[in-house]
PDB file of N, CA and C in Angstrom:
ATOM      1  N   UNK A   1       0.847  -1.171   0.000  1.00  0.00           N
ATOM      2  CA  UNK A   1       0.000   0.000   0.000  1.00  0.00           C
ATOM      3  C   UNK A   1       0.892   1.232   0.000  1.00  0.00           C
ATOM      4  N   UNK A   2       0.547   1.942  -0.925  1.00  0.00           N
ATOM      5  CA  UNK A   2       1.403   3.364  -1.225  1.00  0.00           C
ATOM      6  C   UNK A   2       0.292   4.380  -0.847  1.00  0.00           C
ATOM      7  N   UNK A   3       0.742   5.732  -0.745  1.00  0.00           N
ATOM      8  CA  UNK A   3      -0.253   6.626  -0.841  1.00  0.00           C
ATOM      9  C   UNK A   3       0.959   8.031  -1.832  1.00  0.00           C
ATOM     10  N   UNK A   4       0.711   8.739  -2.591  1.00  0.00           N
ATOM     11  CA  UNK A   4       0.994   9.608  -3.435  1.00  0.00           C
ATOM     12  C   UNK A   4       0.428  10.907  -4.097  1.00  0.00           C
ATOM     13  N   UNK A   5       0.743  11.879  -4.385  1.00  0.00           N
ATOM     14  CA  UNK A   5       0.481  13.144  -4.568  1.00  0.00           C
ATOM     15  C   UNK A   5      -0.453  12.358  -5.658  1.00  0.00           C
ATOM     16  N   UNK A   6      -1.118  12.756  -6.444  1.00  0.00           N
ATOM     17  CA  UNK A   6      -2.060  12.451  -7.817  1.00  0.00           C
ATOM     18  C   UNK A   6      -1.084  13.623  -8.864  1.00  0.00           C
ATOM     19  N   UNK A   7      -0.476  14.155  -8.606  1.00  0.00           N
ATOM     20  CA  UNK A   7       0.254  15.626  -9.353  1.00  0.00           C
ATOM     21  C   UNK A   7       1.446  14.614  -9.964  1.00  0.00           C
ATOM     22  N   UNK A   8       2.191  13.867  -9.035  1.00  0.00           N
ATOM     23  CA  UNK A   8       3.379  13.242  -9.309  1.00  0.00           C
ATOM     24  C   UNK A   8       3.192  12.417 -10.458  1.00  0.00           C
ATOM     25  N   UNK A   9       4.239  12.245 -11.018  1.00  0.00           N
ATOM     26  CA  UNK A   9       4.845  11.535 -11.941  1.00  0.00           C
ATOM     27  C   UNK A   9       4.583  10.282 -11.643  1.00  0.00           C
ATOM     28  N   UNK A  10       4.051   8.866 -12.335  1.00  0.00           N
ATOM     29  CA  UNK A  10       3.554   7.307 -11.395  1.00  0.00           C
ATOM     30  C   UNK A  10       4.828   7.800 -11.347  1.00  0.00           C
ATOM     31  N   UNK A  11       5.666   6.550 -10.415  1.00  0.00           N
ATOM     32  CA  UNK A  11       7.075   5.770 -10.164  1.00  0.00           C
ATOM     33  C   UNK A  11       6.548   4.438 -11.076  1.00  0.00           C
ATOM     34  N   UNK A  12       7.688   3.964 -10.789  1.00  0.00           N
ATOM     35  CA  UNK A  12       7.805   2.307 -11.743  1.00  0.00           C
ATOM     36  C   UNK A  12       7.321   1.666 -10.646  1.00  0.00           C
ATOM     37  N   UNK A  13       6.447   1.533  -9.438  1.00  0.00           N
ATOM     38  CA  UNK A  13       5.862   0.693  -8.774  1.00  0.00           C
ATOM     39  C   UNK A  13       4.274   0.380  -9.537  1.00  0.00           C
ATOM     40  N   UNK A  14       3.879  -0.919  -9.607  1.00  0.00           N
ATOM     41  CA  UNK A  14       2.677  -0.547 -10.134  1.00  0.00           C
ATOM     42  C   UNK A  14       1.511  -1.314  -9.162  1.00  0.00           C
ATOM     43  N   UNK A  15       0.370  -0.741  -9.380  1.00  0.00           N
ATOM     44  CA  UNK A  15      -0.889  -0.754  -8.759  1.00  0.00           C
ATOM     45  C   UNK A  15      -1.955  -0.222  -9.107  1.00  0.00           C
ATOM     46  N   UNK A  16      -3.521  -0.528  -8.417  1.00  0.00           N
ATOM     47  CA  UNK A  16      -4.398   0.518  -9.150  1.00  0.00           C
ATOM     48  C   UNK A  16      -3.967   1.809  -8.396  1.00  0.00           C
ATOM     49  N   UNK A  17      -4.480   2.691  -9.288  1.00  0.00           N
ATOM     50  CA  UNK A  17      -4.140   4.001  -8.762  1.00  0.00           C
ATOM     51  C   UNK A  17      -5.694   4.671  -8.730  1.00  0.00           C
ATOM     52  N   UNK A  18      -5.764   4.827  -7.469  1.00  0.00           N
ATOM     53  CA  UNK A  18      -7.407   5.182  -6.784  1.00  0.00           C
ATOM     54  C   UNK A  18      -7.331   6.548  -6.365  1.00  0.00           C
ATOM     55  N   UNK A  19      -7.876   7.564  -6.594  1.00  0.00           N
ATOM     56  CA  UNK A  19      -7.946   8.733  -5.661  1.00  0.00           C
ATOM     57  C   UNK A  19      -8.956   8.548  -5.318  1.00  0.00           C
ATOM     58  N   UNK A  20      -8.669   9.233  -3.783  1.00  0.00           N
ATOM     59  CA  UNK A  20      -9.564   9.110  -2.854  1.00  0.00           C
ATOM     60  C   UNK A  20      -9.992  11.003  -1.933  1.00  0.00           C
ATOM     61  N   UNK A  21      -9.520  11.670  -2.879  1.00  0.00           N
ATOM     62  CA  UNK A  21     -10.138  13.071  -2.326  1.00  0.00           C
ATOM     63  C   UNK A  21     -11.716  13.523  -2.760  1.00  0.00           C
ATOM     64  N   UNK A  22     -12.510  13.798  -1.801  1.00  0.00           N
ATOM     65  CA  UNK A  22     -13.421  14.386  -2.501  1.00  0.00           C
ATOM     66  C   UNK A  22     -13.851  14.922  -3.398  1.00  0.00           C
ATOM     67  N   UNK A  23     -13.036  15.939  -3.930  1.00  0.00           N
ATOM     68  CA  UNK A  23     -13.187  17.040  -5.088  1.00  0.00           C
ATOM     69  C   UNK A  23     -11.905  16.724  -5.855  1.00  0.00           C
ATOM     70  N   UNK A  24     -12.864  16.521  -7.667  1.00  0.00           N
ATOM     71  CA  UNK A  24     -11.541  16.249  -8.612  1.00  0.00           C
ATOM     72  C   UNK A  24     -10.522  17.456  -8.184  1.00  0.00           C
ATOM     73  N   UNK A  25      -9.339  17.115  -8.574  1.00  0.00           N
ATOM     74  CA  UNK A  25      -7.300  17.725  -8.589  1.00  0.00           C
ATOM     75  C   UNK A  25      -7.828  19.123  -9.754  1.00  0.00           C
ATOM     76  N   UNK A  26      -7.720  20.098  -9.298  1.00  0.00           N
ATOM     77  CA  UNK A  26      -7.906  21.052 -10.299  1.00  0.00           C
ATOM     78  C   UNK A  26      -6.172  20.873 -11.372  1.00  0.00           C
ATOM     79  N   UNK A  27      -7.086  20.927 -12.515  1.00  0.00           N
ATOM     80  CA  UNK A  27      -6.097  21.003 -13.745  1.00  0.00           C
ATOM     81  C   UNK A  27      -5.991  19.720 -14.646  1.00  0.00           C
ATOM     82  N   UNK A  28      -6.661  18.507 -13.893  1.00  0.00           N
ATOM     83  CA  UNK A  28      -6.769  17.354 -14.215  1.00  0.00           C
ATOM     84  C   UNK A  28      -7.896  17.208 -15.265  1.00  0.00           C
ATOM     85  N   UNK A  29      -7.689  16.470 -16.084  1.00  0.00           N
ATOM     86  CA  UNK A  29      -8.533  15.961 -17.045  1.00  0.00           C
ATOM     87  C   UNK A  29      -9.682  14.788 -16.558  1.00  0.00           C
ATOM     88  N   UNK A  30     -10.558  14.407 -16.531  1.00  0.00           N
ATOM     89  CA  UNK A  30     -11.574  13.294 -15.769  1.00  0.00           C
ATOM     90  C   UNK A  30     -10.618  11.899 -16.165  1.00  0.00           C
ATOM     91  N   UNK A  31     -10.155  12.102 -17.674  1.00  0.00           N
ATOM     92  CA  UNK A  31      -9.801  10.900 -18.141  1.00  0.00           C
ATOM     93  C   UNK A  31      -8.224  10.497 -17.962  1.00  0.00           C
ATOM     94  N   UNK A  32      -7.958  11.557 -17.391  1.00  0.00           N
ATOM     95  CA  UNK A  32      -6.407  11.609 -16.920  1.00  0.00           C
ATOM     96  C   UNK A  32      -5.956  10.005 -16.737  1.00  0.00           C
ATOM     97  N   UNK A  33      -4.986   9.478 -17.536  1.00  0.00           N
ATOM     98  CA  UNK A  33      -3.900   7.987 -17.517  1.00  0.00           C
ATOM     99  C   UNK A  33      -3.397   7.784 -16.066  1.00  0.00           C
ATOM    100  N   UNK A  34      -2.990   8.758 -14.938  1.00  0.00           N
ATOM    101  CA  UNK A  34      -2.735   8.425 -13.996  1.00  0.00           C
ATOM    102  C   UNK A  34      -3.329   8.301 -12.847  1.00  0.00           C
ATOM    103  N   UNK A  35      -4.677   8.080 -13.302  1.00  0.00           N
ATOM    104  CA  UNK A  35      -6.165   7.890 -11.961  1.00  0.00           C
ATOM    105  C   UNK A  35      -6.870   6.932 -12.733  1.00  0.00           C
ATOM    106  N   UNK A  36      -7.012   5.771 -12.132  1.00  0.00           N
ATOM    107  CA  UNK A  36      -7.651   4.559 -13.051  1.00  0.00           C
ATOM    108  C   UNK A  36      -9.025   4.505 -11.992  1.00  0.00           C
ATOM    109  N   UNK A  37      -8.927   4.958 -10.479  1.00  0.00           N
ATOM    110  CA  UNK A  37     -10.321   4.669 -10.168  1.00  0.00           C
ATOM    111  C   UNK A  37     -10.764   5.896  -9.425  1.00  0.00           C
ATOM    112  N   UNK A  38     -11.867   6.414  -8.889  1.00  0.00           N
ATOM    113  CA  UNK A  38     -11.888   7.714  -8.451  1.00  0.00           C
ATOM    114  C   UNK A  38     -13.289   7.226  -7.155  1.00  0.00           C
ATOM    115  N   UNK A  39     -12.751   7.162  -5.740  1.00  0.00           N
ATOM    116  CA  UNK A  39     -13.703   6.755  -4.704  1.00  0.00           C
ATOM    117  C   UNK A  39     -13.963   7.810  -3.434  1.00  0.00           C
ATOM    118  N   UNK A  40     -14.578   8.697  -4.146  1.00  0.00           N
ATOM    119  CA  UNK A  40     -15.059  10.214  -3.581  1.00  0.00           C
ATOM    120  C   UNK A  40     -15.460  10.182  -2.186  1.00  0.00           C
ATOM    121  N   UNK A  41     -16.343   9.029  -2.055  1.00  0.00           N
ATOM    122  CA  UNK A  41     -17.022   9.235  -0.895  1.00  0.00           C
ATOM    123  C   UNK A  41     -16.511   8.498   0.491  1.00  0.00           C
ATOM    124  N   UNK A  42     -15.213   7.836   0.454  1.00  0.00           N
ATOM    125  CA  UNK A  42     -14.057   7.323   0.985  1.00  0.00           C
ATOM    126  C   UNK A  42     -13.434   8.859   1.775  1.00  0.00           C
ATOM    127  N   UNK A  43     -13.883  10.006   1.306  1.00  0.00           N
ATOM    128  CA  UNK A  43     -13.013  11.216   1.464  1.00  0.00           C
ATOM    129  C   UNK A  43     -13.731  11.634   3.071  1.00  0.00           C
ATOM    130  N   UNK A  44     -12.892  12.624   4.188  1.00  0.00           N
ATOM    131  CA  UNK A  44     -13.811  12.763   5.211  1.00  0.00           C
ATOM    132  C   UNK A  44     -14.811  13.584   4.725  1.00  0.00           C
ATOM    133  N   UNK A  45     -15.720  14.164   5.517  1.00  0.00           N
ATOM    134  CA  UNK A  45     -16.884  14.628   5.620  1.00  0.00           C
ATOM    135  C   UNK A  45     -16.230  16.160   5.573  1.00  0.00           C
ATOM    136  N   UNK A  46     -17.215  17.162   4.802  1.00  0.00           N
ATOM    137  CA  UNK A  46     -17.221  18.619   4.618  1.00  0.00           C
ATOM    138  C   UNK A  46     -16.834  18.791   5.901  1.00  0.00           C
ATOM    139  N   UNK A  47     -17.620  18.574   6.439  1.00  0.00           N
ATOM    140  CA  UNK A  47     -17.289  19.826   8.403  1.00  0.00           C
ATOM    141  C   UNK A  47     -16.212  19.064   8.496  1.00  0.00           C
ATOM    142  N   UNK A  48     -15.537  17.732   8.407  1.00  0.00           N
ATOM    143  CA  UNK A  48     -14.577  17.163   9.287  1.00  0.00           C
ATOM    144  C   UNK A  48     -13.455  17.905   8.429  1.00  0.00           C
ATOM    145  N   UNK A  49     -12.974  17.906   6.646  1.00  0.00           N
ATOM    146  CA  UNK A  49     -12.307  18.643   6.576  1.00  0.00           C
ATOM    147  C   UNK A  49     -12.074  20.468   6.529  1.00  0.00           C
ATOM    148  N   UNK A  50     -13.373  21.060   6.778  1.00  0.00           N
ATOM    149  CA  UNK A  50     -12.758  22.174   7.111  1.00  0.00           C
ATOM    150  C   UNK A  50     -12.605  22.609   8.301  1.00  0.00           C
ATOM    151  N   UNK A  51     -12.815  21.993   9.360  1.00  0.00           N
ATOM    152  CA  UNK A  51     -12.147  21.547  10.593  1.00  0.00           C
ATOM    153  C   UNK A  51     -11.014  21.485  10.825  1.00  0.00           C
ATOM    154  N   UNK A  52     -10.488  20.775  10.019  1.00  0.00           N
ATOM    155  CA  UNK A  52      -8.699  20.016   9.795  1.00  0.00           C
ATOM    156  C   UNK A  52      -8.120  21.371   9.646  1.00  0.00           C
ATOM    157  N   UNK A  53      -8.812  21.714   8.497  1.00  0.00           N
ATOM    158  CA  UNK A  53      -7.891  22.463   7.448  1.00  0.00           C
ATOM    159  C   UNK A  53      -6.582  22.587   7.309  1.00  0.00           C
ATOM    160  N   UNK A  54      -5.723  21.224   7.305  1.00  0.00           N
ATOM    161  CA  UNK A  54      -4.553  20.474   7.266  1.00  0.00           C
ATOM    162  C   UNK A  54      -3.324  21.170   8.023  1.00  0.00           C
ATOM    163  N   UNK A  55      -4.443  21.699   9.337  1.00  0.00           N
ATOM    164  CA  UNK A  55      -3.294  22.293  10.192  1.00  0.00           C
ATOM    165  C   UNK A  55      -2.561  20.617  10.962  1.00  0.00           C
ATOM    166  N   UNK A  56      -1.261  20.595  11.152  1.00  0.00           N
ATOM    167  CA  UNK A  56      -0.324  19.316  11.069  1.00  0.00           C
ATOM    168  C   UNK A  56      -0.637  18.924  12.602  1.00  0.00           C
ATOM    169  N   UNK A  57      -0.626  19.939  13.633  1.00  0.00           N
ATOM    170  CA  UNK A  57      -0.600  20.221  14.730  1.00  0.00           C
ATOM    171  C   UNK A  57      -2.088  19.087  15.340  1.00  0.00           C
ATOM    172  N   UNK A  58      -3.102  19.144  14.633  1.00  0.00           N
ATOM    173  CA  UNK A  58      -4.393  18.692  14.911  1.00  0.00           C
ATOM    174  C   UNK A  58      -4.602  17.487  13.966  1.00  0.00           C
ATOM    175  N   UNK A  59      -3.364  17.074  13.648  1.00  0.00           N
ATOM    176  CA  UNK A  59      -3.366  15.704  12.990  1.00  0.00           C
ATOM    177  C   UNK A  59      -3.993  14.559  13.262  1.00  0.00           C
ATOM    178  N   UNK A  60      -3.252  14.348  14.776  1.00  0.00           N
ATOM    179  CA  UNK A  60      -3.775  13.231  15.445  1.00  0.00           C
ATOM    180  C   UNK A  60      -5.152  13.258  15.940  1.00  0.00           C
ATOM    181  N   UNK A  61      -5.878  14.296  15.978  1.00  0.00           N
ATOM    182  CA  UNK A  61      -7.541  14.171  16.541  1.00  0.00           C
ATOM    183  C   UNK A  61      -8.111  13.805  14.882  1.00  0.00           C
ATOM    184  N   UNK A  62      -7.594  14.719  14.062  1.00  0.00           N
ATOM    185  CA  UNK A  62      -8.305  14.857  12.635  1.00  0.00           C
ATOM    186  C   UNK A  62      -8.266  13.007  12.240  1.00  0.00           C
ATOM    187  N   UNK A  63      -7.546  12.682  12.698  1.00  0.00           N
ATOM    188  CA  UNK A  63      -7.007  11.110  12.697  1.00  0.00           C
ATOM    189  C   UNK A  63      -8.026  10.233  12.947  1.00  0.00           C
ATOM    190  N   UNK A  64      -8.273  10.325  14.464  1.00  0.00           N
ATOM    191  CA  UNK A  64      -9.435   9.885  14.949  1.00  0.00           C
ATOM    192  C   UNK A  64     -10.304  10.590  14.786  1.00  0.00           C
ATOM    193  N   UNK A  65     -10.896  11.273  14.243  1.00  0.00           N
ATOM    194  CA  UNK A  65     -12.196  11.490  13.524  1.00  0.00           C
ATOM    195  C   UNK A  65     -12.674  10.871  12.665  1.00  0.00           C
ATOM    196  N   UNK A  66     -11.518  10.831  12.039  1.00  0.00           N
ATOM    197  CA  UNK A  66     -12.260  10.321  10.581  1.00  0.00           C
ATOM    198  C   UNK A  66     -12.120   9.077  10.524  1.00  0.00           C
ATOM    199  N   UNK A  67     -11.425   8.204  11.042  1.00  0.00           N
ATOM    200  CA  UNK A  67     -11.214   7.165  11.782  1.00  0.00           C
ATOM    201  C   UNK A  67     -13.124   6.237  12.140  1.00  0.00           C
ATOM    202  N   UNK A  68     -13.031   7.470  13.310  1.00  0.00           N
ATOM    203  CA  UNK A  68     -14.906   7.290  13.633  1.00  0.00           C
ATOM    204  C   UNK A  68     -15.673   7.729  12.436  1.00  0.00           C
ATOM    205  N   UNK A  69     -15.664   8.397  11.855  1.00  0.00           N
ATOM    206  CA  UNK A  69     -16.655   8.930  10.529  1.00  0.00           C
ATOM    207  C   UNK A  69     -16.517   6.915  10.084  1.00  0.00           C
ATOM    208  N   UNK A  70     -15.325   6.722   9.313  1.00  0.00           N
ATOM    209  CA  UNK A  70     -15.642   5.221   8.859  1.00  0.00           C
ATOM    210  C   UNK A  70     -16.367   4.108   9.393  1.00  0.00           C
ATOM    211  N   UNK A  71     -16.326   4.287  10.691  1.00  0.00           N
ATOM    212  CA  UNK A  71     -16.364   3.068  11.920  1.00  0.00           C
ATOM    213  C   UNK A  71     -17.671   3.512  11.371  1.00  0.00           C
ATOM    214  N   UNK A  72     -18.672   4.636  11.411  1.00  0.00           N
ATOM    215  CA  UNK A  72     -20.024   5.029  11.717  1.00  0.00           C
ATOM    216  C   UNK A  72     -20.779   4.749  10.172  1.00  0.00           C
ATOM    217  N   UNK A  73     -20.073   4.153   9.329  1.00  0.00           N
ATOM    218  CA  UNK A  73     -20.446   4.068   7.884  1.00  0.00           C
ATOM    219  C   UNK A  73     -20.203   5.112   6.776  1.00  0.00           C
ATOM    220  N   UNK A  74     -19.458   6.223   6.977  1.00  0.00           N
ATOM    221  CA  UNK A  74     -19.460   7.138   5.806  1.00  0.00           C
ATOM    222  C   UNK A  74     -18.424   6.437   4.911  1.00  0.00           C
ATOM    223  N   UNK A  75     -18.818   6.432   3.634  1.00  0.00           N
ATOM    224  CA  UNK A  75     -18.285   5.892   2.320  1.00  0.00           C
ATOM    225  C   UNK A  75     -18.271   4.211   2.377  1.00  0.00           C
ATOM    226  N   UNK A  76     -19.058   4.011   3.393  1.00  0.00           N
ATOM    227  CA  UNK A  76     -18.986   2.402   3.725  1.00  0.00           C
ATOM    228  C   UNK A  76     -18.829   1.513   2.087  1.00  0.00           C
ATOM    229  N   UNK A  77     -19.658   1.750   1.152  1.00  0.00           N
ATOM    230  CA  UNK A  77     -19.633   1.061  -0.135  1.00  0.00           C
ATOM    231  C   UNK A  77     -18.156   1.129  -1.041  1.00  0.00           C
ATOM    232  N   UNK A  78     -17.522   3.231  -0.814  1.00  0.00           N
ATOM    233  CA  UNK A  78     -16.550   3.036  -1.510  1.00  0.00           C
ATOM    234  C   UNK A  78     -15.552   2.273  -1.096  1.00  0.00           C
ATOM    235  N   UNK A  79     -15.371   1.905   0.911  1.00  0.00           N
ATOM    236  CA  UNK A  79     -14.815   1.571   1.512  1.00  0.00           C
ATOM    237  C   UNK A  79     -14.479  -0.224   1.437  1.00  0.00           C
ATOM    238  N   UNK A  80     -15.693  -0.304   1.219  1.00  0.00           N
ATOM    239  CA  UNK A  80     -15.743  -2.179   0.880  1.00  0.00           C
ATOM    240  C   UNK A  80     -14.760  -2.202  -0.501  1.00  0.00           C
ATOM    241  N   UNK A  81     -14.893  -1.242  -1.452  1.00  0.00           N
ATOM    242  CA  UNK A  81     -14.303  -1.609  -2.819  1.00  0.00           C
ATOM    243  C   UNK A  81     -12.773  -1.601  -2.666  1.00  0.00           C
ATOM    244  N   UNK A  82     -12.171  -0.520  -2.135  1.00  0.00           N
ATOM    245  CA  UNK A  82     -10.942  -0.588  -1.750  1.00  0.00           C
ATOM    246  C   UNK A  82     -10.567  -1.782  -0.757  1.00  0.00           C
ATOM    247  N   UNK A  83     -11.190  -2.011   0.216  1.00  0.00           N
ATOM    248  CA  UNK A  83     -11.027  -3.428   0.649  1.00  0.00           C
ATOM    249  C   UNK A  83     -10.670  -4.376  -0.417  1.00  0.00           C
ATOM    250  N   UNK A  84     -11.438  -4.531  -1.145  1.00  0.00           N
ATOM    251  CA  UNK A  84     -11.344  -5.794  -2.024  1.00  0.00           C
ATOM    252  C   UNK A  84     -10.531  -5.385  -3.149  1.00  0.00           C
ATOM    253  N   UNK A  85     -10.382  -4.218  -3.483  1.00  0.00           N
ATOM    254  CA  UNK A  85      -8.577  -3.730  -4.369  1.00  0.00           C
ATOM    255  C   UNK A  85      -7.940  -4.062  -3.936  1.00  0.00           C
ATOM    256  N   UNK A  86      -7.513  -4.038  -2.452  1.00  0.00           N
ATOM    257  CA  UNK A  86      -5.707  -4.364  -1.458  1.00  0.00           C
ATOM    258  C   UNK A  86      -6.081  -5.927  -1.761  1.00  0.00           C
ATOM    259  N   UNK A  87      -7.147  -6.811  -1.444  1.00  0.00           N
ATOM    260  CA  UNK A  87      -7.120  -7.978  -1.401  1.00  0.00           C
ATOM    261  C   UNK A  87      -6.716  -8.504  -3.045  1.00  0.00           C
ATOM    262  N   UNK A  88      -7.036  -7.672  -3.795  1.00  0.00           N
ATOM    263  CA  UNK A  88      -6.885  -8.479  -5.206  1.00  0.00           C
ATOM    264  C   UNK A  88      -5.433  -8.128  -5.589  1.00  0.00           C
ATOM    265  N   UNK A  89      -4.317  -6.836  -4.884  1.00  0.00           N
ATOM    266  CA  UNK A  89      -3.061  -6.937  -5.188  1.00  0.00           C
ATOM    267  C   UNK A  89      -2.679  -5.258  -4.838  1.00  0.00           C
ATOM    268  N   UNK A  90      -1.487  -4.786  -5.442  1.00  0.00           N
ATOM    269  CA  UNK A  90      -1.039  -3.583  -4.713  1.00  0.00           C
ATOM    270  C   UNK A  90      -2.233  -2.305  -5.213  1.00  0.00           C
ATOM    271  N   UNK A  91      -2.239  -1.474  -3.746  1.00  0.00           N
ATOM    272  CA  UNK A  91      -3.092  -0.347  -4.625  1.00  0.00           C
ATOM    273  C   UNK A  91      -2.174   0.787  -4.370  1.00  0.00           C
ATOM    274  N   UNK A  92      -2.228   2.249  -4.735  1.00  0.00           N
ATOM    275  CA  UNK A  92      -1.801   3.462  -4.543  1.00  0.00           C
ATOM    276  C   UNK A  92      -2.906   4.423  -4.511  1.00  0.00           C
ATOM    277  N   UNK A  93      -2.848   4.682  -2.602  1.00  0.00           N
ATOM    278  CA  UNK A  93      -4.097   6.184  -2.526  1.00  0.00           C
ATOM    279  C   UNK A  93      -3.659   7.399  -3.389  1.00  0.00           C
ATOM    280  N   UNK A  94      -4.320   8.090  -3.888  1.00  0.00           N
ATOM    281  CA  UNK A  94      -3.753   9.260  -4.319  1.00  0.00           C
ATOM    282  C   UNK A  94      -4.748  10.451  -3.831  1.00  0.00           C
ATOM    283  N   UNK A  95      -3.500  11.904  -3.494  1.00  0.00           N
ATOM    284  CA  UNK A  95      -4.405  12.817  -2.971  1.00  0.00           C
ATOM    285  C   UNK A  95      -4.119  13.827  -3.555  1.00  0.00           C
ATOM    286  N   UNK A  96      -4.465  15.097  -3.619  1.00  0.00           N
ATOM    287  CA  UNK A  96      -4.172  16.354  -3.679  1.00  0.00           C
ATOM    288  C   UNK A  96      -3.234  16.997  -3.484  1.00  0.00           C
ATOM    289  N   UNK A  97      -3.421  16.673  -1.869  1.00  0.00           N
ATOM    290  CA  UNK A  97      -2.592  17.834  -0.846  1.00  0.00           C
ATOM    291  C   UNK A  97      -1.426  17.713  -0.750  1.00  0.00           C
ATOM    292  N   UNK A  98      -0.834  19.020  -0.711  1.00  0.00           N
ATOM    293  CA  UNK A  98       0.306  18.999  -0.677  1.00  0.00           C
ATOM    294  C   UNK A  98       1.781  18.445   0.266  1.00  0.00           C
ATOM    295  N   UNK A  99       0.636  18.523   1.233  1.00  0.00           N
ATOM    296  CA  UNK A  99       1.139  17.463   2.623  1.00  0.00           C
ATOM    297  C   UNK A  99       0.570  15.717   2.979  1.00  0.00           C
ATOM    298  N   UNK A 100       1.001  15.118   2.159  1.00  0.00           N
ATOM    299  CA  UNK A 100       0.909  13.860   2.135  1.00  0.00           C
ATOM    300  C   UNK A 100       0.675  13.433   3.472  1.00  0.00           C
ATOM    301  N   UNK A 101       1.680  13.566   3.889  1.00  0.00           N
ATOM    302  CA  UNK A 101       2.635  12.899   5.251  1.00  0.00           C
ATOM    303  C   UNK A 101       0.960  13.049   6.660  1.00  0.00           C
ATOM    304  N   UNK A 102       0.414  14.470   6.581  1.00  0.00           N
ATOM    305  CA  UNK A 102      -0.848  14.698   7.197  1.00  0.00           C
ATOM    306  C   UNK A 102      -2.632  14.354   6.387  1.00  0.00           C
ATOM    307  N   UNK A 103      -2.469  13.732   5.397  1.00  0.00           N
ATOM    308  CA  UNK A 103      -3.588  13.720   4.783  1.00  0.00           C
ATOM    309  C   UNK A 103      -4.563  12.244   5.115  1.00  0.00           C
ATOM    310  N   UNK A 104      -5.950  12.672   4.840  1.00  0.00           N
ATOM    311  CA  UNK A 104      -6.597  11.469   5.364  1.00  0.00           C
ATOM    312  C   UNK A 104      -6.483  10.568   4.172  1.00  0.00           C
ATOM    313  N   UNK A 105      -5.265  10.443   3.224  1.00  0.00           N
ATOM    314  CA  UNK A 105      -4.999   8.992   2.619  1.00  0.00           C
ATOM    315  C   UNK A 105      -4.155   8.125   3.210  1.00  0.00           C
ATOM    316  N   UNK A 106      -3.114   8.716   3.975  1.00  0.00           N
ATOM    317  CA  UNK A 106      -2.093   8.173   5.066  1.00  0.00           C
ATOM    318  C   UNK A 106      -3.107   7.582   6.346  1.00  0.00           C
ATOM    319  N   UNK A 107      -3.726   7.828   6.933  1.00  0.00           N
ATOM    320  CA  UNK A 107      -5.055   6.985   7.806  1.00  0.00           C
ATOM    321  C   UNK A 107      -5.772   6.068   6.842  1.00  0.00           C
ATOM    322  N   UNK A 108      -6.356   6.324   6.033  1.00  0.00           N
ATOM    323  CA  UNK A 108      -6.932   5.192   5.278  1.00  0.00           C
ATOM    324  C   UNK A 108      -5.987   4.196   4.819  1.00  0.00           C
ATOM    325  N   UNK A 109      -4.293   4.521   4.367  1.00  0.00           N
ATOM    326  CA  UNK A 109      -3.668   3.761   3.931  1.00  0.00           C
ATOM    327  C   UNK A 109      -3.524   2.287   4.979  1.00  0.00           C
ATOM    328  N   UNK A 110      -3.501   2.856   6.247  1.00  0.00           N
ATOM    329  CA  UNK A 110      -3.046   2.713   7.677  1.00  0.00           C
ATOM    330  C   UNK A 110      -3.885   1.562   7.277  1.00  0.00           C
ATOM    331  N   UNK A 111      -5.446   1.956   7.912  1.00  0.00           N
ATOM    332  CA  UNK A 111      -6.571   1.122   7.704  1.00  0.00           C
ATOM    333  C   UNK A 111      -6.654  -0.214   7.180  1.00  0.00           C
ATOM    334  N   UNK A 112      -6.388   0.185   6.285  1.00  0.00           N
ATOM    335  CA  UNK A 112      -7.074  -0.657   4.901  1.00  0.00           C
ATOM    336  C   UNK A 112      -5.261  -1.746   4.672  1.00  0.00           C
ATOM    337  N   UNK A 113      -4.276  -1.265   5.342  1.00  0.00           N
ATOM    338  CA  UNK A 113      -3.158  -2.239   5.622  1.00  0.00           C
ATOM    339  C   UNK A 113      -3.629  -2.741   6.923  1.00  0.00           C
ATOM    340  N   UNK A 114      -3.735  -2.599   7.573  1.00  0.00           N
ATOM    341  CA  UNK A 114      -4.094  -3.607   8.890  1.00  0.00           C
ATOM    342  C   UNK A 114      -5.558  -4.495   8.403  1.00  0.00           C
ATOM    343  N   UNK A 115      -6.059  -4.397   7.390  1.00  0.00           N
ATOM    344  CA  UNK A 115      -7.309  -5.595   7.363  1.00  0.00           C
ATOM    345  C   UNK A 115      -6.375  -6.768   6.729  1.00  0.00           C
ATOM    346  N   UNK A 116      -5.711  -6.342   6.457  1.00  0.00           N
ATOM    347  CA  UNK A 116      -5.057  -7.405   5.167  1.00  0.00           C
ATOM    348  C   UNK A 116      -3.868  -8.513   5.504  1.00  0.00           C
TER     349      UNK A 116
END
């Protein structure tokens, strides 16, 4: 399980390549070659990210939030599908933000490696 900017260049690792942000990557094409699946509703919740608003500091609560948002069913369907992507072989989250390292694809990556 990788997680990666959606901006970047692939690497020579291969996998599906899923974004998982709410709102398409401005500048991106829909049909863009380097997003093969697009699972929107996997993304946290409006209030939970402008809450965040990817201050680094409030990482770890933003963490467990969204953490609980999943537990409580939000994106439960897109959530099963990515389940069963890691099970069928490597995937790569892809996000937006410019801070990887704090983004809720690094928690989902987390996730969705500990079922497996």
């Amino acid at each position: 399980m990788r997680v990666a900017r959606v901006y970047d260049a692939p690497g020579p690792e291969t996998g599906v390549r899923v974004l998982v942000d709410r709102l398409w990557p401005r500048g991106l094409r829909k049909d863009d070659p380097r997003i093969d699946q697009w699972r929107q509703a996997v993304a946290p919740s409006a209030d939970l990210r402008r809450w965040y608003g990817h201050r680094p500091e409030l990482f770890a609560e933003f963490a467990g939030r969204y953490e609980q948002e999943l537990a409580q069913g939000h994106g439960r369907e897109a959530l099963d599908d990515l389940y069963g992507l890691v099970r069928g072989g490597p995937v790569i989250l892809l996000t937006a933000t410019k801070d990887v390292e704090h983004s809720h694809a690094v928690v989902l990556a987390q996730l969705l490696s500990e079922s497996g």
